[in-house]
N, C-alpha and C. Protein backbone atom coordinates (compact mmCIF):
# COMPACT_ATOMS: atom_id res chain seq x y z
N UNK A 1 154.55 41.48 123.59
CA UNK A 1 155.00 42.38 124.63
C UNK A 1 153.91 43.42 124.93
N UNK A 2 153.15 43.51 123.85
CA UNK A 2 152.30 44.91 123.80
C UNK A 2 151.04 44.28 124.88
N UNK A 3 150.97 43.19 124.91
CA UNK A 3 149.57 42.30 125.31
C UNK A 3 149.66 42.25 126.98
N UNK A 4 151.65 42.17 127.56
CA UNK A 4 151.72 41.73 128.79
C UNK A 4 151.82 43.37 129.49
N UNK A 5 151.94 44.44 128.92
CA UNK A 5 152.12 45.99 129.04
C UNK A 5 150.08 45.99 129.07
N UNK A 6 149.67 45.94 128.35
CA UNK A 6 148.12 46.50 128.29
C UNK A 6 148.10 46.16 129.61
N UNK A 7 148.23 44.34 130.16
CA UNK A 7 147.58 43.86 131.02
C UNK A 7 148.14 44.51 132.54
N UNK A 8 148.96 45.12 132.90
CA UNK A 8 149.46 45.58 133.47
C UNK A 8 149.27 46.91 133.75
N UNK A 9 148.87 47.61 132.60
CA UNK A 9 148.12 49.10 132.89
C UNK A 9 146.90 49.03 132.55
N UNK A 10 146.35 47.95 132.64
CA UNK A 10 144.65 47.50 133.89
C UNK A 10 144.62 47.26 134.75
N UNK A 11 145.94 47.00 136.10
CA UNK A 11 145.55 46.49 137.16
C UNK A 11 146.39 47.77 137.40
N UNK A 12 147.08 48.61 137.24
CA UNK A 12 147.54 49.51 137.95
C UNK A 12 146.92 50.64 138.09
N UNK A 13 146.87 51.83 138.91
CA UNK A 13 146.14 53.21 138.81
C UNK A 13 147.63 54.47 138.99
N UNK A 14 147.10 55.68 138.69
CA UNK A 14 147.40 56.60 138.89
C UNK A 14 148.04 57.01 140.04
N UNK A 15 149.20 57.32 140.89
CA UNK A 15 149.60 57.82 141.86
C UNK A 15 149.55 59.47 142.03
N UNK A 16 148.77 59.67 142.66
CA UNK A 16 148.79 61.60 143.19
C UNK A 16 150.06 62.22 143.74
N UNK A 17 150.00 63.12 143.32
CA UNK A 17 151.48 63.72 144.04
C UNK A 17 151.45 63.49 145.57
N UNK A 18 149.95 63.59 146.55
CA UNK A 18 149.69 63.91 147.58
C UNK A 18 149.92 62.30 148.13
N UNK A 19 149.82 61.34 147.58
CA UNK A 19 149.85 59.75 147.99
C UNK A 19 152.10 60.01 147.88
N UNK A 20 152.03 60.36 147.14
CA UNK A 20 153.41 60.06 147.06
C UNK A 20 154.50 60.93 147.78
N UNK A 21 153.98 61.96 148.49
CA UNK A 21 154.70 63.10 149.44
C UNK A 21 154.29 62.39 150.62
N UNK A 22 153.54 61.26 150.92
CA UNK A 22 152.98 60.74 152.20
C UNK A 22 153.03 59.23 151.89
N UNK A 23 154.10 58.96 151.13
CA UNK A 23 154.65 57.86 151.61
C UNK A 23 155.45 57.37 152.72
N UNK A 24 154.81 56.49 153.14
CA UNK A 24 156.08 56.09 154.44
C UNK A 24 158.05 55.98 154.03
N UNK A 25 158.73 56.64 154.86
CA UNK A 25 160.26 56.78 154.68
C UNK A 25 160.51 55.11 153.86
N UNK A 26 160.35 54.45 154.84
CA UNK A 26 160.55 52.73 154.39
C UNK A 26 160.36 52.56 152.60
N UNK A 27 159.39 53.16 152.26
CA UNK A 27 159.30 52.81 150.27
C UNK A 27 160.05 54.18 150.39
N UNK A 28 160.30 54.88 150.42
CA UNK A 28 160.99 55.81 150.07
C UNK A 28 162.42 55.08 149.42
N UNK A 29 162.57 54.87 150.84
CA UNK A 29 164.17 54.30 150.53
C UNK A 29 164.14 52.95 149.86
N UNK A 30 162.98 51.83 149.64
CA UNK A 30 163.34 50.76 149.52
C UNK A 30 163.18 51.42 147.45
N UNK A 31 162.22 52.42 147.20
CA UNK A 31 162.26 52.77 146.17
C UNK A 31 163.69 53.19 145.34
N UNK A 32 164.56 53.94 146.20
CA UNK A 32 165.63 54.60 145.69
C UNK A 32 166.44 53.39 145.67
N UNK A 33 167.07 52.70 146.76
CA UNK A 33 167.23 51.13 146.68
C UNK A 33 167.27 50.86 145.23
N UNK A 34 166.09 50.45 145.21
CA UNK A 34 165.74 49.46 143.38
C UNK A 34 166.24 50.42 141.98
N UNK A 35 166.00 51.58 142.34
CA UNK A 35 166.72 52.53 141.40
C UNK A 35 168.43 52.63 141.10
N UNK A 36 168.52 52.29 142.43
CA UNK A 36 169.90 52.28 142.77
C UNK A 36 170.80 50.86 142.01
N UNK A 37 170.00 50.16 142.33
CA UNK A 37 170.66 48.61 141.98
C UNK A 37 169.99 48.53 140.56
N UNK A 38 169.23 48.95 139.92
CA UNK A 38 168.12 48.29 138.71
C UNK A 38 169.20 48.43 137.70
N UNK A 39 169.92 48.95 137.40
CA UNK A 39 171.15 48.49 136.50
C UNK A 39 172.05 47.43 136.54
N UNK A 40 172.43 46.63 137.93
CA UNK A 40 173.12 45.35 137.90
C UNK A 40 171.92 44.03 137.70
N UNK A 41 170.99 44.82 137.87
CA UNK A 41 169.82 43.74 137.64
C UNK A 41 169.97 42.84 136.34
């Protein structure tokens, strides 16, 4: 598990507060969405 986590925080980066206050509405909501449902998942 530890091997498929490393590999995964090598292809990902850092999000800025300033990228994420200037997200488009659309991930906004499709974000809260997945939050919303990620428990019947």
């Amino acid at each position: 598990m530890r091997e498929v986590e490393d590999h995964y925080r090598g292809l990902s980066r850092q999000l800025t507060i300033e990228e994420w206050r200037t997200q488009p509405l659309r991930s906004t909501i499709l974000d809260n969405l997945a939050r919303l449902t990620s428990a019947l998942q």
